[in-house]
N, C-alpha and C. Protein backbone atom coordinates (compact mmCIF):
# COMPACT_ATOMS: atom_id res chain seq x y z
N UNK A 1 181.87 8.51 -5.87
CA UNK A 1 182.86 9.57 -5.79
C UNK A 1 183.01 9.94 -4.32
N UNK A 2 184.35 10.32 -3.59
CA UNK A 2 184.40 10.67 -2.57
C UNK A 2 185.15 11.65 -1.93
N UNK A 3 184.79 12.49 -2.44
CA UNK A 3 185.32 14.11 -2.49
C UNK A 3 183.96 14.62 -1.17
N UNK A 4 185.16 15.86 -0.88
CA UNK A 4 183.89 16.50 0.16
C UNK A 4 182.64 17.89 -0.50
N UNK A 5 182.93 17.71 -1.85
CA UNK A 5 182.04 18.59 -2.46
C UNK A 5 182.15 18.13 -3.89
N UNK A 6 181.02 18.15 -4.74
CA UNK A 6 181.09 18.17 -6.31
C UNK A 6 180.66 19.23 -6.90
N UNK A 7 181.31 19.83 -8.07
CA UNK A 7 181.72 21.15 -8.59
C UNK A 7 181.06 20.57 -10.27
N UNK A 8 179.40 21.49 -10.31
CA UNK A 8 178.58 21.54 -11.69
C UNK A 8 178.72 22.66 -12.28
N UNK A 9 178.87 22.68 -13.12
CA UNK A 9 178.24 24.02 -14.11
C UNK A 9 177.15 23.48 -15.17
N UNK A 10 176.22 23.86 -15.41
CA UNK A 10 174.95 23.77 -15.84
C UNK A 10 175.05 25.12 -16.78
N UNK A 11 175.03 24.95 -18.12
CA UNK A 11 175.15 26.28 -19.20
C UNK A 11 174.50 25.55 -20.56
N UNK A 12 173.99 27.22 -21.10
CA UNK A 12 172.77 27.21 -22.00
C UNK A 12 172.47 28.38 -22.09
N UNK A 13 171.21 28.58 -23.03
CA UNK A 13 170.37 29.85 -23.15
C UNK A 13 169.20 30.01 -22.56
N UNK A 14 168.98 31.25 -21.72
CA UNK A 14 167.44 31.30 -21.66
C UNK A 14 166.18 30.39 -22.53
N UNK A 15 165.39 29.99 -21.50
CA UNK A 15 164.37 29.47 -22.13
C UNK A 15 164.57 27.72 -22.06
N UNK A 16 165.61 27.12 -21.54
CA UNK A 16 166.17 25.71 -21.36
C UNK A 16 165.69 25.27 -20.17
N UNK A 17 165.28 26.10 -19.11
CA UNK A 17 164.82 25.19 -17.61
C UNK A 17 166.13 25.08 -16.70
N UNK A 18 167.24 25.80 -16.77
CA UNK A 18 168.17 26.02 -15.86
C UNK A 18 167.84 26.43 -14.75
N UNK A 19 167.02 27.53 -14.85
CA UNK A 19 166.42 28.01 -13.14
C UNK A 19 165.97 26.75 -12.77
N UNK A 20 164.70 26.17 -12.96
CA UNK A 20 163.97 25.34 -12.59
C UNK A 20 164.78 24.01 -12.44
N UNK A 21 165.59 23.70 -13.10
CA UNK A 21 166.69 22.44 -12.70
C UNK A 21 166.90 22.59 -11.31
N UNK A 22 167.56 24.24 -11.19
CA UNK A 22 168.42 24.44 -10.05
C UNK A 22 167.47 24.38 -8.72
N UNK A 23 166.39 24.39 -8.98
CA UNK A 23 165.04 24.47 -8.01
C UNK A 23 164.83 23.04 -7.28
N UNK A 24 165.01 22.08 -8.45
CA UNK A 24 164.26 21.17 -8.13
C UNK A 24 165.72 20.18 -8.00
N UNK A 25 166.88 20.57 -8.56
CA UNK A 25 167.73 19.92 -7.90
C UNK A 25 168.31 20.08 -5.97
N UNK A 26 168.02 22.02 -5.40
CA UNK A 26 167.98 21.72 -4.64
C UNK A 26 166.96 20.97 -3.75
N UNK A 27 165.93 20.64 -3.86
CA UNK A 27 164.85 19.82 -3.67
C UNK A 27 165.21 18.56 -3.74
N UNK A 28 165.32 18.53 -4.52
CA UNK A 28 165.93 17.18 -4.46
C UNK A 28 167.36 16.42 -3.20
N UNK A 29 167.77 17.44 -3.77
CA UNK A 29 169.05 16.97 -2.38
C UNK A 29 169.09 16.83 -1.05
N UNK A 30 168.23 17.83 -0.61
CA UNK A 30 167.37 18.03 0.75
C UNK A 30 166.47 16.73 0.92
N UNK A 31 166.06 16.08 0.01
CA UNK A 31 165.22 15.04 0.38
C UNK A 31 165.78 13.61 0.63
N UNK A 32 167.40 13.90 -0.22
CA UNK A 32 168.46 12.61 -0.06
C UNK A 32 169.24 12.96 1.12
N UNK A 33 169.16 14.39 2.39
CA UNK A 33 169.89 14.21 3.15
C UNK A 33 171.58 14.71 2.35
N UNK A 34 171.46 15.47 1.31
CA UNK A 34 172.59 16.34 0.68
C UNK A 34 172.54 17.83 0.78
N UNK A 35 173.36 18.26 0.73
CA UNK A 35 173.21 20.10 0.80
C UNK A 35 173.86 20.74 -0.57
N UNK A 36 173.52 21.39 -1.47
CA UNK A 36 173.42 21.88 -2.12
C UNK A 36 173.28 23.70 -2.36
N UNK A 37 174.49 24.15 -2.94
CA UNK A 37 174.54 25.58 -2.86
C UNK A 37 175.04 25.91 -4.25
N UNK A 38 174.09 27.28 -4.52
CA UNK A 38 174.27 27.61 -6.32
C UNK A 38 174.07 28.50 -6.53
N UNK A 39 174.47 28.84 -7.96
CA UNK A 39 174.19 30.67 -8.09
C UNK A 39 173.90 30.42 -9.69
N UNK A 40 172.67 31.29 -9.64
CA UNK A 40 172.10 30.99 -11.49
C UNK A 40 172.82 32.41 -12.01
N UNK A 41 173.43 32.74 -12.56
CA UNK A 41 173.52 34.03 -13.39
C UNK A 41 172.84 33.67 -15.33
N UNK A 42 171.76 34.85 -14.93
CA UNK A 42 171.42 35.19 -16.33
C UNK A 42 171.82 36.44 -17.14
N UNK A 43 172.12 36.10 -18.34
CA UNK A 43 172.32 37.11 -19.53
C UNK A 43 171.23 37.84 -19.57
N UNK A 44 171.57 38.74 -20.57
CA UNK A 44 171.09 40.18 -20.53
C UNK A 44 168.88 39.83 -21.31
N UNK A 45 169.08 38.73 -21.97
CA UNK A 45 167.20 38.42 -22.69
C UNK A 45 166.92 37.30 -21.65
N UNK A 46 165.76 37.58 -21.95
CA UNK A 46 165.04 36.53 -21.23
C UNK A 46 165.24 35.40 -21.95
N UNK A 47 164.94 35.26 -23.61
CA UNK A 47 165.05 34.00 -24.32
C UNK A 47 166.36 34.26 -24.59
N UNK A 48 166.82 33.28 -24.68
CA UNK A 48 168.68 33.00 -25.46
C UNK A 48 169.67 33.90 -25.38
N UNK A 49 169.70 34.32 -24.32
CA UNK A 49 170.71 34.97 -23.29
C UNK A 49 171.24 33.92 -22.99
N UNK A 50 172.67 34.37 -22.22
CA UNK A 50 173.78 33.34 -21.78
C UNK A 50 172.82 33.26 -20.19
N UNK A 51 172.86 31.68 -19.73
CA UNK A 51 172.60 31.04 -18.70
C UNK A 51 173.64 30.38 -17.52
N UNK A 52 173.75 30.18 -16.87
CA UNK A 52 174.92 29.12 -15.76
C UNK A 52 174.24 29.44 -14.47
N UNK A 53 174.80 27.90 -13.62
CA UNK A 53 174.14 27.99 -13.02
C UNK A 53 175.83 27.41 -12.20
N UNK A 54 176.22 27.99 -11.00
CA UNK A 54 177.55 26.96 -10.63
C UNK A 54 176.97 26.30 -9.17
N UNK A 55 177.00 25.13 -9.13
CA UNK A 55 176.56 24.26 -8.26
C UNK A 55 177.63 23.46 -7.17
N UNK A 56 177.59 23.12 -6.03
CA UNK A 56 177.99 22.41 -5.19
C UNK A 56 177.38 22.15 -4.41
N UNK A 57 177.84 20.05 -4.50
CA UNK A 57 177.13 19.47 -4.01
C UNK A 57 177.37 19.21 -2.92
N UNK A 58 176.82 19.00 -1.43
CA UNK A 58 177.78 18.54 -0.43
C UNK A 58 177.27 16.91 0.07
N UNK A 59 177.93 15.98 -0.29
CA UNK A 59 177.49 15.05 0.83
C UNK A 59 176.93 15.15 1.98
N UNK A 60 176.01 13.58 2.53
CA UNK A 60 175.26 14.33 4.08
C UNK A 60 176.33 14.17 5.39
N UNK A 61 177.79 13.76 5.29
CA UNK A 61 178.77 14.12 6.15
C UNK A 61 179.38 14.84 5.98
N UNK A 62 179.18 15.70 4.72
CA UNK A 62 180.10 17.13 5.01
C UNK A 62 180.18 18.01 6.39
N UNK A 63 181.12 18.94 6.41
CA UNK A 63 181.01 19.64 7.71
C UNK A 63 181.16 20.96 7.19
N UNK A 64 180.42 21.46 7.91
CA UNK A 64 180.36 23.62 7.34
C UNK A 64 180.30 23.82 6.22
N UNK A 65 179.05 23.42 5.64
CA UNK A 65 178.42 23.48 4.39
C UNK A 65 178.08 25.01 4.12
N UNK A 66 177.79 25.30 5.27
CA UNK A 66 177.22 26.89 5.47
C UNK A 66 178.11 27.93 5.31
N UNK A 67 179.21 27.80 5.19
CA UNK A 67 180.61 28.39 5.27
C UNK A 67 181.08 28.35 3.71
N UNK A 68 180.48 27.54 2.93
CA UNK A 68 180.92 27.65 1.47
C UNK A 68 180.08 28.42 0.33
N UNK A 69 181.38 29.14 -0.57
CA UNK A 69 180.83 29.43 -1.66
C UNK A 69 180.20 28.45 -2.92
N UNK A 70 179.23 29.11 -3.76
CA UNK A 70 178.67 28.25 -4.99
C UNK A 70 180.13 28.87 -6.19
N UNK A 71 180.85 29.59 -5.82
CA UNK A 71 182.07 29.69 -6.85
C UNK A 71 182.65 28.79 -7.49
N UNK A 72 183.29 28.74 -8.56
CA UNK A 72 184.27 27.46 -8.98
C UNK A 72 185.09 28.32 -9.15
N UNK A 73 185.90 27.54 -9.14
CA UNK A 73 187.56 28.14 -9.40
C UNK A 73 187.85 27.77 -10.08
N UNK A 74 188.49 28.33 -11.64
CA UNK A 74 188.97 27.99 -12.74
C UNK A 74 190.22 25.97 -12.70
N UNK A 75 189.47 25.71 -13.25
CA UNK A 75 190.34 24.30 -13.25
C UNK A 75 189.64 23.45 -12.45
N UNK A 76 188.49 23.43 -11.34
CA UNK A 76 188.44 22.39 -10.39
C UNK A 76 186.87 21.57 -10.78
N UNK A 77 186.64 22.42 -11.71
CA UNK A 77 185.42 21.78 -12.41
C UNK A 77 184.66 20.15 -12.59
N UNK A 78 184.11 19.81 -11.48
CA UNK A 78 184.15 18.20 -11.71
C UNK A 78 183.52 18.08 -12.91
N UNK A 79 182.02 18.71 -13.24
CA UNK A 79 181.35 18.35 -14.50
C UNK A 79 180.78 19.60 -14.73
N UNK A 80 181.14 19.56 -16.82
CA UNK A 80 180.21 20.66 -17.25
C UNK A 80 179.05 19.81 -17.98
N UNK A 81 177.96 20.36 -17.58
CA UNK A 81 176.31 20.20 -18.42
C UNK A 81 176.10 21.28 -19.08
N UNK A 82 175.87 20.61 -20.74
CA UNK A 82 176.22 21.31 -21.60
C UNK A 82 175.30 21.47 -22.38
N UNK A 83 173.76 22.65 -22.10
CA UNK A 83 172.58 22.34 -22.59
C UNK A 83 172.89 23.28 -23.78
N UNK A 84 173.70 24.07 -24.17
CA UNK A 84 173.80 24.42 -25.54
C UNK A 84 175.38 24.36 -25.81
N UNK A 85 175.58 24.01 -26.88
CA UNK A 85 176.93 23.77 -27.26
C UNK A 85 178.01 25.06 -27.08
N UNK A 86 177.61 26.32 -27.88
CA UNK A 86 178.76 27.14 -27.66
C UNK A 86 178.82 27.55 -26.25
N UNK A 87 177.85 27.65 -25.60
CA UNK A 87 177.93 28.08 -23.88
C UNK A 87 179.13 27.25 -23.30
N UNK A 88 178.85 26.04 -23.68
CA UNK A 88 179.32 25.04 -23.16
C UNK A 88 180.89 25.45 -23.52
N UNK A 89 181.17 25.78 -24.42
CA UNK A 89 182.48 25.84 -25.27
C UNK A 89 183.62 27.47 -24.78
N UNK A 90 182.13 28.14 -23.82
CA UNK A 90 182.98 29.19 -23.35
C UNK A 90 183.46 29.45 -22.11
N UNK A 91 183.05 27.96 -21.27
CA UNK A 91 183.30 27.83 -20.13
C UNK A 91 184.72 26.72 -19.87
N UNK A 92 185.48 26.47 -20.86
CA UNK A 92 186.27 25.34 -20.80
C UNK A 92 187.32 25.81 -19.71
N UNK A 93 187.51 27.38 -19.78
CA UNK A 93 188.61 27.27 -18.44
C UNK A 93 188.16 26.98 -17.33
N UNK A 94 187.06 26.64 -16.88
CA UNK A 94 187.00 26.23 -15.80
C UNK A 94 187.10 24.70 -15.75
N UNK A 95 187.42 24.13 -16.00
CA UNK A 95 187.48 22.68 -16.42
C UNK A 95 189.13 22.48 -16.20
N UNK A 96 189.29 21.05 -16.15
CA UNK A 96 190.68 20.24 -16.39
C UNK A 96 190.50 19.14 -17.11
N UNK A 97 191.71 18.55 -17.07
CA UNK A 97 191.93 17.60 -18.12
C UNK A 97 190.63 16.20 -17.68
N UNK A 98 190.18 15.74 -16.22
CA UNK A 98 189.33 14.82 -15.57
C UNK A 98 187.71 15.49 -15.60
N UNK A 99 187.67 16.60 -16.22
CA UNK A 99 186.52 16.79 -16.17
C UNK A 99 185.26 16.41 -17.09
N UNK A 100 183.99 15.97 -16.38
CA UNK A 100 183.04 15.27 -17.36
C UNK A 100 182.12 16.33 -17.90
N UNK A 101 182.09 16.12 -19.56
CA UNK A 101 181.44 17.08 -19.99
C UNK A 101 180.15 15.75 -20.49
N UNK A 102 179.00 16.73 -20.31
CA UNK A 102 177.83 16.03 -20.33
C UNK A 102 177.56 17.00 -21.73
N UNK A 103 176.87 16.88 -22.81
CA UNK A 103 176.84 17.73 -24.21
C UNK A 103 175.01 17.08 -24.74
N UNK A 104 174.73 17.98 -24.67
CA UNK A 104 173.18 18.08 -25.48
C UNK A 104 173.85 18.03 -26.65
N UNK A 105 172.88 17.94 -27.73
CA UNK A 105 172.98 17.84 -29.12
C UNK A 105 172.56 19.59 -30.15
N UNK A 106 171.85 19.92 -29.06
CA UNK A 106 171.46 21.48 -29.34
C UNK A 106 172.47 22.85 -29.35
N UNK A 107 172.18 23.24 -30.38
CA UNK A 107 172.88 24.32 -31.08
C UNK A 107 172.43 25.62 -31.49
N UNK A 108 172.89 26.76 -30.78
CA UNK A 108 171.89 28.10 -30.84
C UNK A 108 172.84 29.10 -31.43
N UNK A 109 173.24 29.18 -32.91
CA UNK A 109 174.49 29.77 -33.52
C UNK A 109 174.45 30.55 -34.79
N UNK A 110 174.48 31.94 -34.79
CA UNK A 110 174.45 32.92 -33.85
C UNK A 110 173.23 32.83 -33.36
N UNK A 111 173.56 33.38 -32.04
CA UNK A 111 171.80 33.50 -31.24
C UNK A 111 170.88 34.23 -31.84
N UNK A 112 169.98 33.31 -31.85
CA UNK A 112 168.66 33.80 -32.94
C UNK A 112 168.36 33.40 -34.02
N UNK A 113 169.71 32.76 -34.29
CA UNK A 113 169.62 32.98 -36.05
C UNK A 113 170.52 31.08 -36.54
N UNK A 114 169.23 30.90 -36.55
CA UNK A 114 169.49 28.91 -36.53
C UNK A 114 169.77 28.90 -37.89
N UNK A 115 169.57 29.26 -39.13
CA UNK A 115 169.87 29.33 -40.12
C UNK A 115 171.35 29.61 -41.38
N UNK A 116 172.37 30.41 -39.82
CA UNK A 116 173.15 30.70 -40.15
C UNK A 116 174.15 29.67 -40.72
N UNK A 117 174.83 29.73 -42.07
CA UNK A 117 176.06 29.87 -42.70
C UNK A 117 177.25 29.78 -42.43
N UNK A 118 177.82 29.01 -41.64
CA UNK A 118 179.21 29.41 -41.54
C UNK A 118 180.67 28.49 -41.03
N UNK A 119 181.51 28.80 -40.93
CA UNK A 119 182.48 27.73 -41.12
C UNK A 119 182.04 27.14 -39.30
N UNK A 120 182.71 28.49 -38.51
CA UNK A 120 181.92 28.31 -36.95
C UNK A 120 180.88 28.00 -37.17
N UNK A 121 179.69 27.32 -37.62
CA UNK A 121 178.56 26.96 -36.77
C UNK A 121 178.24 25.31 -36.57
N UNK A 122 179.47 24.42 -35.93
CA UNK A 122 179.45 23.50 -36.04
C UNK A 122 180.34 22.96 -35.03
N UNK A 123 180.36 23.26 -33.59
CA UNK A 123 180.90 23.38 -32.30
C UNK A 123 181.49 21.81 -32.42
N UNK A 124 180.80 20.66 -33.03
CA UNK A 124 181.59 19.24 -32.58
C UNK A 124 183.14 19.33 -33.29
N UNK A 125 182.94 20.29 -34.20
CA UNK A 125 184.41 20.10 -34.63
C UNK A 125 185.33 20.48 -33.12
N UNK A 126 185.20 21.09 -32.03
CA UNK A 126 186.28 22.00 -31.20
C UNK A 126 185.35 21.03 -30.04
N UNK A 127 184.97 20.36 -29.60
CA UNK A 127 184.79 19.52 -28.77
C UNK A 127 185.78 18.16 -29.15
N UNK A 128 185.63 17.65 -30.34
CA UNK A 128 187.03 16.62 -30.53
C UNK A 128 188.23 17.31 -29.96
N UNK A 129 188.76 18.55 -29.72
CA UNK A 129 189.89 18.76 -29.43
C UNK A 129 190.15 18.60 -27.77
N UNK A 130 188.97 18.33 -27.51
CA UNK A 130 189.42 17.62 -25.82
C UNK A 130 189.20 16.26 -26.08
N UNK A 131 189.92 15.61 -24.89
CA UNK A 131 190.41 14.18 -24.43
C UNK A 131 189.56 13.98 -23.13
N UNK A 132 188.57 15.24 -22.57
CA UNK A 132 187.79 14.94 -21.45
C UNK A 132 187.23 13.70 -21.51
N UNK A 133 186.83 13.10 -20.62
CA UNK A 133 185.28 12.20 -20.70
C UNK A 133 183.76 12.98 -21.19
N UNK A 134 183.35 12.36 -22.36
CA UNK A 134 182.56 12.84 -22.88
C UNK A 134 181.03 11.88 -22.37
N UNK A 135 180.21 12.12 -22.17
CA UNK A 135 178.36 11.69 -22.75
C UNK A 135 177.74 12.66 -23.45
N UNK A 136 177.61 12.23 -24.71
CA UNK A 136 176.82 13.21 -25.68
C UNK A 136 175.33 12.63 -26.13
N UNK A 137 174.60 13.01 -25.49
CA UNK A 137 173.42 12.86 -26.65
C UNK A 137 172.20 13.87 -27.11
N UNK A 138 171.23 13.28 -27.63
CA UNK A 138 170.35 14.31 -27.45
C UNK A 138 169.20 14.10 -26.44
N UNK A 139 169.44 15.09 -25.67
CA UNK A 139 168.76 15.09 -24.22
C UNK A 139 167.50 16.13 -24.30
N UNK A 140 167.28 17.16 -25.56
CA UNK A 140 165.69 17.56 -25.52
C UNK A 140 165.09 16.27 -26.26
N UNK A 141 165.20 15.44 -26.53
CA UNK A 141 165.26 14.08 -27.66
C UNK A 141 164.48 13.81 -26.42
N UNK A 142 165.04 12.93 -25.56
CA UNK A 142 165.09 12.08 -24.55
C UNK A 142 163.94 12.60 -23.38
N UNK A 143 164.18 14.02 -23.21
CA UNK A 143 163.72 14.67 -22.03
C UNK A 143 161.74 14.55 -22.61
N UNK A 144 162.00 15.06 -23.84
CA UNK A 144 160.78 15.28 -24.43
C UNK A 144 159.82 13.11 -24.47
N UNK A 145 160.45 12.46 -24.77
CA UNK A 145 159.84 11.49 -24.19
C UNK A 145 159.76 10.77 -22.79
N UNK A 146 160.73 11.35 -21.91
CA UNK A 146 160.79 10.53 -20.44
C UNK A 146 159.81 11.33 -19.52
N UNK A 147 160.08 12.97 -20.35
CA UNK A 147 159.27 13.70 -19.03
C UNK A 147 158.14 14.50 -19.69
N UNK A 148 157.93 14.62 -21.23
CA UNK A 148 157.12 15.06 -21.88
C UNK A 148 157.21 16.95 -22.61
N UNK A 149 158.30 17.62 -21.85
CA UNK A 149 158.62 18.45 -22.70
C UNK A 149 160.41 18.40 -22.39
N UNK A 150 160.70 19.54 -23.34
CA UNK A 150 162.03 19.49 -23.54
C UNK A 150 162.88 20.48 -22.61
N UNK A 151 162.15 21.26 -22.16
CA UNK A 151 162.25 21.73 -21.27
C UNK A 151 163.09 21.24 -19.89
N UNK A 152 163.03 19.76 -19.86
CA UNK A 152 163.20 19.11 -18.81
C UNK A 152 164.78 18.11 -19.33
N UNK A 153 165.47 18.48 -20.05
CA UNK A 153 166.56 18.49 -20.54
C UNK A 153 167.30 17.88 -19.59
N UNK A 154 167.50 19.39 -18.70
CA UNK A 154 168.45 19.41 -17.55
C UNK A 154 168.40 18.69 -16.55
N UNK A 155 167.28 18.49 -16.18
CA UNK A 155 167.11 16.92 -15.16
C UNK A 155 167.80 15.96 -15.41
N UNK A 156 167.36 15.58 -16.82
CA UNK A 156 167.49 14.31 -17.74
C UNK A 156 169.45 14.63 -17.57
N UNK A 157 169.95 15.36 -18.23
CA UNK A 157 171.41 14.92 -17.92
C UNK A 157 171.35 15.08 -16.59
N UNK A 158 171.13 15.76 -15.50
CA UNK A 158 171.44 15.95 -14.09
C UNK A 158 171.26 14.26 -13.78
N UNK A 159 170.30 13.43 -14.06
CA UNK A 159 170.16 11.90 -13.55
C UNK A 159 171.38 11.64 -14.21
N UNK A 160 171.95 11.80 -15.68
CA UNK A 160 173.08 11.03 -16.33
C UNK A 160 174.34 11.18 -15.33
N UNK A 161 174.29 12.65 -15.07
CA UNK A 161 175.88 12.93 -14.11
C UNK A 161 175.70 12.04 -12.60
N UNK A 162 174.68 11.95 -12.32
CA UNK A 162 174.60 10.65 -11.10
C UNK A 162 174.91 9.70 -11.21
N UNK A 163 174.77 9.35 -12.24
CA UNK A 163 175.16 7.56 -12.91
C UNK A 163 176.74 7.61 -12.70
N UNK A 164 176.94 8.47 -13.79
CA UNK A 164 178.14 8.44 -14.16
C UNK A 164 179.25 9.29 -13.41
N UNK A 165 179.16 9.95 -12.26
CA UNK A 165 180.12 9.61 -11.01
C UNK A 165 179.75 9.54 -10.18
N UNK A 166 178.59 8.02 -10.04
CA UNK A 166 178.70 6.88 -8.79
C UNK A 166 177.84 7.93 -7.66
N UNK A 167 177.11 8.99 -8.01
CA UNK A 167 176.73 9.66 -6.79
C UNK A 167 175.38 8.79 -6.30
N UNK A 168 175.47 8.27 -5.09
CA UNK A 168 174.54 7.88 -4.52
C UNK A 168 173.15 8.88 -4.08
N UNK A 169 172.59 9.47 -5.45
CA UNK A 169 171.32 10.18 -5.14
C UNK A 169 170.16 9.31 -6.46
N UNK A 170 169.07 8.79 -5.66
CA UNK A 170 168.19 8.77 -6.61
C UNK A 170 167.96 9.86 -8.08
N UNK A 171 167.33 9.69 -9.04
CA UNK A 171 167.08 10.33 -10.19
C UNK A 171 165.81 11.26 -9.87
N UNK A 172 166.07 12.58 -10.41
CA UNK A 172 165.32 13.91 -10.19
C UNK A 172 163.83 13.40 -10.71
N UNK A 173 163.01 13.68 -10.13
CA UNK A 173 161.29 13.43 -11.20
C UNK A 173 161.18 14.35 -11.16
N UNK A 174 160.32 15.34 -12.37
CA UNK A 174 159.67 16.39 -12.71
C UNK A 174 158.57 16.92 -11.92
């Protein structure tokens, strides 16, 4: 990809490893010679509160990295990471029609209450209604065998969104 910045959103509930993504992704970037600027906003619980984290990446020839906001601007969204489905589903205006949605398989509907009943509690139906580029899988699945808890989710897609727009950064280790 060769843009002078890439535009993440990282969304979920408390208790997913979003802070700690955002930790160790800037760590990470600093060590590839990338600059990296973000802003975590948490919801009101510690567990399963609304999470985001908005990220930009800068290449190591960017210029006045220091001069930019971690803001997105509705529409310019390169990729949403989508560690719980409805989070994921309430951030679509920031997105466009080219944007890559990365989708965990995890579902927290209503919060708290996994048991619930109901016509809404089944988010893939309103994800078919985009034409985005999709990777869906299950990534506490995955995370829980590559890195040993599930916790580590967000890495695990953070390496997928590298793959899959061509960013020349090695894969995050735990």
């Amino acid at each position: 990809m060769d843009k002078t910045s890439i535009q993440i959103l990282l969304c979920g509930v408390g208790g997913q490893g979003i802070n700690g993504a955002v930790r160790s992704l800037h760590e990470h970037c600093l060590s590839e010679g990338w600059h990296c600027v973000s802003a975590v906003y948490k919801g009101g619980a510690q567990r399963l509160g609304s999470v985001k984290a908005e990220i930009r990446l800068f290449p190591p020839h960017t210029q006045q990295v220091e001069l930019k906001s971690s803001q997105i601007i509705p529409g310019s969204l390169d990729a949403l990471v989508v560690l719980e489905q409805w989070e994921g589903l309430r951030n679509i205006p920031l997105c466009h029609e080219q944007t890559l949605f990365l989708i965990d398989a995890f579902v927290e509907f209503p919060p708290g209450n996994r048991q619930a009943n109901s016509l809404e509690s089944e988010p893939n139906n309103h994800w078919s209604n985009y034409n985005n580029p999709q990777i869906r899988n299950n990534y506490q699945a995955i995370a829980l065998s590559q890195m040993g808890h599930k916790k580590y989710a967000a890495l695990c897609m953070l390496n997928d969104l590298f793959v899959a727009l061509a960013l020349p950064l090695k894969p995050i280790k735990k």
